[in-house]
Protein backbone atom coordinates (compact mmCIF):
# COMPACT_ATOMS: atom_id res chain seq x y z
CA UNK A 1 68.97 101.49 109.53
CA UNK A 2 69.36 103.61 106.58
CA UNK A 3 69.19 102.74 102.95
CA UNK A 4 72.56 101.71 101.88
CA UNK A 5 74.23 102.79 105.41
CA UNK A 6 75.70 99.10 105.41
CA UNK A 7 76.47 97.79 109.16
CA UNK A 8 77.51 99.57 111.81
CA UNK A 9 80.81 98.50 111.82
CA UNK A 10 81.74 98.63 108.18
CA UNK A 11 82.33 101.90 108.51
CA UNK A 12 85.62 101.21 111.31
CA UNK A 13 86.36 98.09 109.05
CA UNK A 14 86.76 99.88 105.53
CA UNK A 15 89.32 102.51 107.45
CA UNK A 16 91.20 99.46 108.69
CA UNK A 17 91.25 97.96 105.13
CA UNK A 18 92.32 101.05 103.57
CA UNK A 19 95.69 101.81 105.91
CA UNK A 20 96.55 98.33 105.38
CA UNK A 21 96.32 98.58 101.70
CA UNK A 22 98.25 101.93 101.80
CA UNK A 23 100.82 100.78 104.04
CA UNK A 24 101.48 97.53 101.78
CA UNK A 25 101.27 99.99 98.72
CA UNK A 26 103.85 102.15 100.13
CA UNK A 27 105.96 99.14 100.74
CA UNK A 28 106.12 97.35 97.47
CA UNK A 29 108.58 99.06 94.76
CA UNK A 30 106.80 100.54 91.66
CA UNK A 31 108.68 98.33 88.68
CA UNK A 32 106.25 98.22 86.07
CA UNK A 33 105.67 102.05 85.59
CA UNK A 34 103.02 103.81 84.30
CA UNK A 35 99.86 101.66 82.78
CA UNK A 36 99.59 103.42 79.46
CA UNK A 37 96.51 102.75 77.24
CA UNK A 38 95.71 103.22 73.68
CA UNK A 39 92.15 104.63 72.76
CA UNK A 40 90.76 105.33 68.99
CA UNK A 41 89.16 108.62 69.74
CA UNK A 42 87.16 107.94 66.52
CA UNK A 43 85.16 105.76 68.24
CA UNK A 44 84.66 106.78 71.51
CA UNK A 45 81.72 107.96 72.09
CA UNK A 46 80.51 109.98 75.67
CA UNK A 47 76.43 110.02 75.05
CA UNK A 48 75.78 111.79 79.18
CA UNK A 49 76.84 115.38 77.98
CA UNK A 50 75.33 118.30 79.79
CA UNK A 51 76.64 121.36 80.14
CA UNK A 52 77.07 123.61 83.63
CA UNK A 53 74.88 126.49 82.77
CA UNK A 54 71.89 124.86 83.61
CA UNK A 55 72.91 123.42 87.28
CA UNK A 56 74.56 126.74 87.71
CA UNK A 57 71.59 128.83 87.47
CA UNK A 58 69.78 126.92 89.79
CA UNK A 59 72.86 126.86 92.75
CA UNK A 60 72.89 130.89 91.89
CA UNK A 61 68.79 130.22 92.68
CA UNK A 62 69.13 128.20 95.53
CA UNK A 63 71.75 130.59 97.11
CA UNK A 64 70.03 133.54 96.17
CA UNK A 65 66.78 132.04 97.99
CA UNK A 66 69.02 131.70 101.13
CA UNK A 67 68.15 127.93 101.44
CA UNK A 68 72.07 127.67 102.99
CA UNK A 69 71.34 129.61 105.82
CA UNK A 70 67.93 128.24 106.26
CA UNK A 71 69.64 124.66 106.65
CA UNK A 72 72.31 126.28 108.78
CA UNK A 73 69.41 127.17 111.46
CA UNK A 74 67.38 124.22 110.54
CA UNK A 75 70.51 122.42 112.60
CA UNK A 76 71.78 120.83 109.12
CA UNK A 77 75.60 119.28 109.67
CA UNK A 78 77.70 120.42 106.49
CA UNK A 79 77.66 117.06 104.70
CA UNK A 80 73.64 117.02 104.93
CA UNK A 81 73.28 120.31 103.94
CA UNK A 82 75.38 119.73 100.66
CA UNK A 83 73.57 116.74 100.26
CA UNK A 84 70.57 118.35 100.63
CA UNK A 85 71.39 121.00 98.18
CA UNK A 86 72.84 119.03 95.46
CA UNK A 87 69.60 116.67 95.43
CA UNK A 88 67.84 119.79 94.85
CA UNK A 89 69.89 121.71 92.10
CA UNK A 90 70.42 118.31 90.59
CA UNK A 91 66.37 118.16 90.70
CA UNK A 92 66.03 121.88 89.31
CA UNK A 93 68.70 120.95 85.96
CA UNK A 94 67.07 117.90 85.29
CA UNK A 95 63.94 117.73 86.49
CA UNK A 96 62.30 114.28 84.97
CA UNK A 97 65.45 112.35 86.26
CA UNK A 98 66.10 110.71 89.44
CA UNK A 99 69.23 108.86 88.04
CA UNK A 100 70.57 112.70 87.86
CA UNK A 101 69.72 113.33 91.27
CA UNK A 102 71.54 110.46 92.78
CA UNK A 103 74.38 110.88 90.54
C-alpha cells in the first residue's frame, strides 16, 4: 500500500459521507447568515511569502524541456503527470525544502 493511500475502501466511504452531508446541508434552512469575523490587520502577520516569478520560470523550464510530452509517452495518467511536475518545479523554486515540495 502506498504512503498515506489510507484503505481501500475509504476512498467509496468518504464519497458516501460527503452526499450525505450535502444532502442534509441542502435540507436544513440557512437562519444564522453569514459568519462574519473581525481581524486587526495590524497584527496579522503572513511570514510564508514567496512570490510567482521564481516557480514560473522553472514551469516555463520544465515545458520548454518538453518533460510534458515525455510523461505523456512515458504512459503518465494526467493526475501523475501534474504531480510529477509540480514536485519538480516546486523542487527547482525552492530547492533546500521538502516542506515546499509537498505543499
Amino acid at each position: 500500500m502506498r504512503p498515506g493511500a489510507g484503505r481501500p475502501g475509504d476512498r467509496g466511504r468518504s464519497r458516501l459521507i460527503r452526499r450525505r452531508l450535502l444532502a442534509r446541508q441542502s435540507r436544513e434552512p440557512d437562519t444564522q447568515g453569514p459568519d462574519w469575523q473581525t481581524v486587526d490587520v495590524g497584527t496579522a502577520t503572513d511570514f510564508d511569502q514567496r512570490g510567482a516569478g521564481d516557480g514560473h520560470a522553472a514551469l516555463s523550464a520544465v515545458e520548454r524541456f518538453g518533460l510534458p510530452g515525455q510523461l505523456d509517452r512515458l504512459g503518465f495518467s494526467r493526475r501523475m503527470k501534474v504531480s510529477a511536475i509540480a514536485g519538480i518545479v516546486a523542487r527547482m523554486a525552492v530547492p533546500g525544502s521538502e516542506r515546499a515540495a509537498l505543499a
